[in-house]
Protein backbone atom coordinates (compact mmCIF):
# COMPACT_ATOMS: atom_id res chain seq x y z
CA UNK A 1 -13.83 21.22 21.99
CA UNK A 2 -13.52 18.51 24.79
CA UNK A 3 -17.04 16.82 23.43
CA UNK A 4 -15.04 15.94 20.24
CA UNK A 5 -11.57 15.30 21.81
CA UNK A 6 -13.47 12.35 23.67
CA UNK A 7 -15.63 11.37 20.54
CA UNK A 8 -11.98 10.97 18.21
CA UNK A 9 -10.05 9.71 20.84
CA UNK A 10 -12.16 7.34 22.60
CA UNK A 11 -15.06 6.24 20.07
CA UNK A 12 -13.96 7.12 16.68
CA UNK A 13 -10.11 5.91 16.50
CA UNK A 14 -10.80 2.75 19.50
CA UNK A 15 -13.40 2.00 16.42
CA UNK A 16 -11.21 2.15 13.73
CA UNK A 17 -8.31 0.90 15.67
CA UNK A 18 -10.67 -2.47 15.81
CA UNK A 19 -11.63 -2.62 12.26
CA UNK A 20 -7.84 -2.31 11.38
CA UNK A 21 -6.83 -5.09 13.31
CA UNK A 22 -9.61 -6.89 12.02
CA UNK A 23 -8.95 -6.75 8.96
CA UNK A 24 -5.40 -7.57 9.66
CA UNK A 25 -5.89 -11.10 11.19
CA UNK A 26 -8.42 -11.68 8.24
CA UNK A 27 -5.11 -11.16 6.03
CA UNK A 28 -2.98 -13.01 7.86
CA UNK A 29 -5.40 -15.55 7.59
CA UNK A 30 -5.97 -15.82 3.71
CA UNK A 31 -2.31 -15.42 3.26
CA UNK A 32 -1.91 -18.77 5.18
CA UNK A 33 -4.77 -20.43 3.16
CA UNK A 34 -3.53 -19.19 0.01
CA UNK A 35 -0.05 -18.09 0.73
CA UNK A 36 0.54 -18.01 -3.68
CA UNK A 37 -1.92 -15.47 -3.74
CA UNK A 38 -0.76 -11.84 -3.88
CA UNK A 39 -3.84 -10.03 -3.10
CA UNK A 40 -3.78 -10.52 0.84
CA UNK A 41 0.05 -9.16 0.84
CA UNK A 42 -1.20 -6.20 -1.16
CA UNK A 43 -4.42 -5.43 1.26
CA UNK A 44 -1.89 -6.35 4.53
CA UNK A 45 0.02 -3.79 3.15
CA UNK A 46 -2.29 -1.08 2.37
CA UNK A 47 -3.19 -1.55 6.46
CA UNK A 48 0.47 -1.22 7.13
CA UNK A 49 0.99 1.75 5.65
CA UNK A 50 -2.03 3.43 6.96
CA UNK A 51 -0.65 2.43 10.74
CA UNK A 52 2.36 4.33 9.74
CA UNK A 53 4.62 0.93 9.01
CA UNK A 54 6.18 1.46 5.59
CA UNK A 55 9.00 -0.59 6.10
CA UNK A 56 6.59 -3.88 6.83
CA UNK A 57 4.69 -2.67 3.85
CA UNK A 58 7.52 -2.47 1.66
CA UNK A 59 8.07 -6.00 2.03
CA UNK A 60 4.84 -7.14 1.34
CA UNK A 61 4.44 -5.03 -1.86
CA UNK A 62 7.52 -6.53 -2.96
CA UNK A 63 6.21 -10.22 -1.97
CA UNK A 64 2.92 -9.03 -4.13
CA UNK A 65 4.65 -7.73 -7.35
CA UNK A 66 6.81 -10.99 -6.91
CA UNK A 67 4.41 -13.79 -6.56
CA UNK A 68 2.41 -12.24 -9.64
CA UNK A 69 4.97 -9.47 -11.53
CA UNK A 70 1.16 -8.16 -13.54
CA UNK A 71 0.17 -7.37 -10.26
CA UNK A 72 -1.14 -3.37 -11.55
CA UNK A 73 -2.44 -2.12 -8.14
CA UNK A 74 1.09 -3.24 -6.09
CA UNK A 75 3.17 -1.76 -8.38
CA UNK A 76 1.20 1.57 -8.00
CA UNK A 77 1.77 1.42 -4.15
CA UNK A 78 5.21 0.26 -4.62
CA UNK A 79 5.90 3.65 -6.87
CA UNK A 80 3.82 5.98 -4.03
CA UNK A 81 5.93 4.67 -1.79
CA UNK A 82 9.26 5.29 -3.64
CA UNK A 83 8.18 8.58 -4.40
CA UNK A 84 7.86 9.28 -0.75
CA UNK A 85 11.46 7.93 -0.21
CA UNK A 86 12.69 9.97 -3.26
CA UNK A 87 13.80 6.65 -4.47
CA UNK A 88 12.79 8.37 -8.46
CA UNK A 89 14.28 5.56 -10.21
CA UNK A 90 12.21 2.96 -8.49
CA UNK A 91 9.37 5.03 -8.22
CA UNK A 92 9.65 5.30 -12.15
CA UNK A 93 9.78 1.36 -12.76
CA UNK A 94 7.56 0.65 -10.88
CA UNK A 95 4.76 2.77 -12.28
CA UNK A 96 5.61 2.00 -15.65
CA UNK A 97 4.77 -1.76 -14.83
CA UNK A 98 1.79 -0.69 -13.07
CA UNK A 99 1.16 0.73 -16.41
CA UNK A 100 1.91 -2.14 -18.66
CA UNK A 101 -0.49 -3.91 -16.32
CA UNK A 102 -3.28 -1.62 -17.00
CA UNK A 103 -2.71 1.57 -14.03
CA UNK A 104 -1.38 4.23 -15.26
CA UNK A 105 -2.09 6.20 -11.86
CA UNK A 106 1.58 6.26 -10.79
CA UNK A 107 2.60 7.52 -14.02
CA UNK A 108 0.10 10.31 -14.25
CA UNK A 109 1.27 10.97 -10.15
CA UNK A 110 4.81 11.71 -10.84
CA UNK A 111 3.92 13.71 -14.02
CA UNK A 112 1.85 15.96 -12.07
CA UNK A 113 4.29 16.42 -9.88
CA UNK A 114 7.22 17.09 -12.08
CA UNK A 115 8.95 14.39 -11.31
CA UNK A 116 11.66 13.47 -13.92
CA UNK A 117 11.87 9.74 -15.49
CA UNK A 118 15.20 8.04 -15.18
């Protein structure tokens, strides 16, 4: 059990822990090249929330959907993230504009889970 204590803690999340913040400064980067561009506020994001940051990637989800409103995949993270907060309504309008854009994944999500529209 120790063997793979050491191999998580000190190999597996140091190396992931790197990639992340990797691919974080590459974000930051194209956002300042292209800061019009929603797709490097929508990856930044997706980072954000795996580091346990929601309220960061809130914002940036929000900057997404709001530099391009067609923006499918945002608006799909946008309702996940509702959902989570139990925020229904914006969970709800949010994944129907995912699905006018072409994802209907949030839909289909809170359908499966019984989730009432308002």
């Amino acid at each position: 059990m120790k063997a793979m204590s050491f191999w998580r803690r000190d190999v597996i999340e140091h190396a992931l822990d790197r990639e992340t913040e990797k691919a974080t400064t590459e974000q930051l980067a194209w956002m300042l090249k292209e800061p019009q561009n929603p797709r490097p506020y929508f990856h930044l994001a997706q980072l954000l929330r795996m580091k346990s940051e929601p309220d960061k990637a809130l914002g940036l989800l929000l900057e997404s959907v709001r530099l391009d409103p067609a923006f499918a995949e945002a608006h799909v993270a946008l309702s996940e993230m509702y959902a989570v907060q139990e925020d229904y309504t914006a969970a709800w309008r949010h994944a129907r504009l995912g699905e006018q854009s072409g994802n209907a994944g949030a839909v289909e999500l809170l359908k499966r889970y019984g989730i009432e529209e308002r």
